[in-house]
N, C-alpha and C. Protein backbone atom coordinates (compact mmCIF):
# COMPACT_ATOMS: atom_id res chain seq x y z
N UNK A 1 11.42 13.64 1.22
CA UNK A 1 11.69 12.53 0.34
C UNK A 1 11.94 11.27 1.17
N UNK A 2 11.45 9.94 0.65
CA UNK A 2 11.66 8.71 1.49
C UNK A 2 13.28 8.24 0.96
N UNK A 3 13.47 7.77 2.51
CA UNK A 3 14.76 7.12 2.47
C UNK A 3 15.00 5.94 1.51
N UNK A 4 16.42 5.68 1.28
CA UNK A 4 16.16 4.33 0.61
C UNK A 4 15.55 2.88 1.15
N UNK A 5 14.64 2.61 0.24
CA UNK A 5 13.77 1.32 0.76
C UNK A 5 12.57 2.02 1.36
N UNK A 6 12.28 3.38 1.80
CA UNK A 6 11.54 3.42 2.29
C UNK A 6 10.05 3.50 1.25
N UNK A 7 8.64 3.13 1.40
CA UNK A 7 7.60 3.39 0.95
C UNK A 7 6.98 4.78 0.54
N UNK A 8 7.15 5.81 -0.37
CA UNK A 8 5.93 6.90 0.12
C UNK A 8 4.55 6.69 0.22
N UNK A 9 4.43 7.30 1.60
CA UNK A 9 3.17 7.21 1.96
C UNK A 9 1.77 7.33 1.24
N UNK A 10 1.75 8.26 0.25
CA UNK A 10 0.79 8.05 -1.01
C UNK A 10 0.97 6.33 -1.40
N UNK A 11 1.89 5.75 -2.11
CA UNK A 11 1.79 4.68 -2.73
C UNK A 11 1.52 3.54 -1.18
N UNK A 12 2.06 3.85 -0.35
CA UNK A 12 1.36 2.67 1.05
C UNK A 12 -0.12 2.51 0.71
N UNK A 13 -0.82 3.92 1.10
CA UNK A 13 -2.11 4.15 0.86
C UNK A 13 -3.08 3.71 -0.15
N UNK A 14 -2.14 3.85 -1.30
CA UNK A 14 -2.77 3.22 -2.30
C UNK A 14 -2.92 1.56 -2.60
N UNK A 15 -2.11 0.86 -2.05
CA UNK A 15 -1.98 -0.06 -2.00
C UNK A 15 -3.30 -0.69 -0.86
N UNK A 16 -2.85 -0.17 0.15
CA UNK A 16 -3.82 -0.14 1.39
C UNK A 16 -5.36 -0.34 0.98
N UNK A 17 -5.81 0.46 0.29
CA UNK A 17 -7.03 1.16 -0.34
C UNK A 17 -7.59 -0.15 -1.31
N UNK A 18 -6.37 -0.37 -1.91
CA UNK A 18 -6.69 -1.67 -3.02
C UNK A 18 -6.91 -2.96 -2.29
N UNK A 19 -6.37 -3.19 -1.32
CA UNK A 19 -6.52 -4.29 -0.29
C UNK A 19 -7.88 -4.15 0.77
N UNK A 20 -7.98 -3.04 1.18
CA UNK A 20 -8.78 -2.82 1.92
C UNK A 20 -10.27 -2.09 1.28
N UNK A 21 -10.28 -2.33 0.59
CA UNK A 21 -11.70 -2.14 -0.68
C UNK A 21 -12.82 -1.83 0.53
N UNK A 22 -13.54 -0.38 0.60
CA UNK A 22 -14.58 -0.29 1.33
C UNK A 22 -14.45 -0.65 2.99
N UNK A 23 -13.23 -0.78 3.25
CA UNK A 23 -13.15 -1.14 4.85
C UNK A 23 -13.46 0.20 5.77
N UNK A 24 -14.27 -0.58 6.64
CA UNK A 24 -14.89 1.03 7.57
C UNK A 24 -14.55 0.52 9.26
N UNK A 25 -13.18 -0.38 9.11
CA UNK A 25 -12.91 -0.55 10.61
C UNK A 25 -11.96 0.80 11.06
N UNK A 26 -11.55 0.67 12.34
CA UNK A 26 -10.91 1.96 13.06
C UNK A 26 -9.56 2.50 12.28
N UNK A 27 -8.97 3.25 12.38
CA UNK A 27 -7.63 3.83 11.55
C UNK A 27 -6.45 2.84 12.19
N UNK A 28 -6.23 2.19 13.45
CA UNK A 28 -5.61 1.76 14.16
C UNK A 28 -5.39 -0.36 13.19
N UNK A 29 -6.18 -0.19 13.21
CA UNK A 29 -6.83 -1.42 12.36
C UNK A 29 -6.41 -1.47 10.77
N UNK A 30 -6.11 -0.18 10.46
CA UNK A 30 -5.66 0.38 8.97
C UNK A 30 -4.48 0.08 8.94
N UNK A 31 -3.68 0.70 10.27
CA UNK A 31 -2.03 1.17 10.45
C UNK A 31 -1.68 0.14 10.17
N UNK A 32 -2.24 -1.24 11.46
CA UNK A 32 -1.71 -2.29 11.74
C UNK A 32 -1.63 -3.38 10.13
N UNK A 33 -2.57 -3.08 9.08
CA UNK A 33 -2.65 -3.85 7.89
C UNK A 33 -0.99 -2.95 6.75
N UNK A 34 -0.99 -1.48 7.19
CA UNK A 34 0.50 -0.61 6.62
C UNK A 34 1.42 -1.21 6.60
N UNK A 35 1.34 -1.33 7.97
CA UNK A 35 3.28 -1.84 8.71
C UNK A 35 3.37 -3.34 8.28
N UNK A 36 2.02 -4.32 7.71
CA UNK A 36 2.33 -5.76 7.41
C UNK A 36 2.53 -5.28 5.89
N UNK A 37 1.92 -4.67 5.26
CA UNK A 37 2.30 -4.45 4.44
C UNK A 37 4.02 -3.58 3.81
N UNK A 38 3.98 -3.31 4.68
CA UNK A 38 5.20 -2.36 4.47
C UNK A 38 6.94 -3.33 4.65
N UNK A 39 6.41 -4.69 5.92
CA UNK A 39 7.25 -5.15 6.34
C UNK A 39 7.09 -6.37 4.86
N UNK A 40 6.20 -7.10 4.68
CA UNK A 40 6.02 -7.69 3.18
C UNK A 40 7.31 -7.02 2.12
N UNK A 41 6.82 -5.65 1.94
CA UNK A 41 7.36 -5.08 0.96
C UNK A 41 9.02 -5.15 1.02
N UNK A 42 9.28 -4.57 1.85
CA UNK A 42 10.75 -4.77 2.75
C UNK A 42 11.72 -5.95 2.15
N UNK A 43 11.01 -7.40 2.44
CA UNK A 43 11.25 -8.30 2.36
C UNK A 43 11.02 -8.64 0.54
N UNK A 44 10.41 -8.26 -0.44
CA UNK A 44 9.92 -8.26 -1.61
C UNK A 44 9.55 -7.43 -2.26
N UNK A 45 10.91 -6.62 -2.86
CA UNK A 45 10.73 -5.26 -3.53
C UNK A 45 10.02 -5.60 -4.77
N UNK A 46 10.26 -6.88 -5.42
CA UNK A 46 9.84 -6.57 -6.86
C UNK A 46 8.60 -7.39 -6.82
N UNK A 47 7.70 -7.40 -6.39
CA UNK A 47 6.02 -8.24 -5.83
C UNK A 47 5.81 -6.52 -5.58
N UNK A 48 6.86 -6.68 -4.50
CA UNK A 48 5.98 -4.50 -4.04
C UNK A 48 5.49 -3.90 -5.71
N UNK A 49 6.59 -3.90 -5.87
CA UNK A 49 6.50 -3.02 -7.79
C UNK A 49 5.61 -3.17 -8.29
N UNK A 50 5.29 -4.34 -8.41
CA UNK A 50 4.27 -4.96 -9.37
C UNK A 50 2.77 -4.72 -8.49
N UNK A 51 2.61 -5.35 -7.41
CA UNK A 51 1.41 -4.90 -6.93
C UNK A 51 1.44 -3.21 -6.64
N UNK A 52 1.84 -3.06 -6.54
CA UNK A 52 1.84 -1.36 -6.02
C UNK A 52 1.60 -0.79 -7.74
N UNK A 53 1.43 -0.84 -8.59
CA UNK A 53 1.27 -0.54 -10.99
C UNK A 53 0.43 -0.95 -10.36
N UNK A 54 -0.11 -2.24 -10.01
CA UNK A 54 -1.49 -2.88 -10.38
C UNK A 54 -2.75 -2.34 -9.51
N UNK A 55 -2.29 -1.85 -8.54
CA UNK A 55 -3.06 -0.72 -7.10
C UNK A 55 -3.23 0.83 -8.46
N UNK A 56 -2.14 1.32 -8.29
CA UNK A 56 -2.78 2.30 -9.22
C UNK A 56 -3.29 2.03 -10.41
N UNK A 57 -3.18 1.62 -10.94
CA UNK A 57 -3.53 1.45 -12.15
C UNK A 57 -5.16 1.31 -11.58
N UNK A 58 -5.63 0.27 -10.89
CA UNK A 58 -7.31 0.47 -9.99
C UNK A 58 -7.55 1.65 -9.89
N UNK A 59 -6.53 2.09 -8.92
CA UNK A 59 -6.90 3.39 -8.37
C UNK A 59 -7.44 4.83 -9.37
N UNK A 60 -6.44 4.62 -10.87
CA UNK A 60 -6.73 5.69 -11.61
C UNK A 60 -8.07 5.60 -12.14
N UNK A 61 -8.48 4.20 -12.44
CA UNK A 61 -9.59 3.80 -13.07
C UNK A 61 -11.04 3.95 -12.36
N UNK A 62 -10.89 3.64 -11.13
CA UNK A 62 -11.73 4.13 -10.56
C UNK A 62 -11.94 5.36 -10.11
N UNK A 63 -11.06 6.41 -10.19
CA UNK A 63 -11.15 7.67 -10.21
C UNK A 63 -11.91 8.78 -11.05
């Protein structure tokens, strides 16, 4: 289970995925877009919330 404040890694990903639409650069290149994202989030839980519904909500749809 994630700590408090912390991200689960499914919802990073998903977010990731929604931002990074079709990206085929290295995994290293992925991480480095996580941790800005993650440090964003950190700083702006309730933007996180909201973009992170609006990522899945893509995500289901395109599924």
């Amino acid at each position: 289970m994630a700590e408090r404040g912390e991200k689960p890694e499914e919802e990073v990903g998903v977010v990731v995925d929604c931002i990074l639409v079709d990206y085929r650069g290295d995994p290293e290149s992925r991480a480095r877009v996580a941790r800005a994202i993650l440090a964003w989030a950190a700083e702006h839980p309730d933007e996180w919330d909201e973009l992170r519904a609006r990522c899945q909500r893509r995500h289901e749809a395109l599924a």
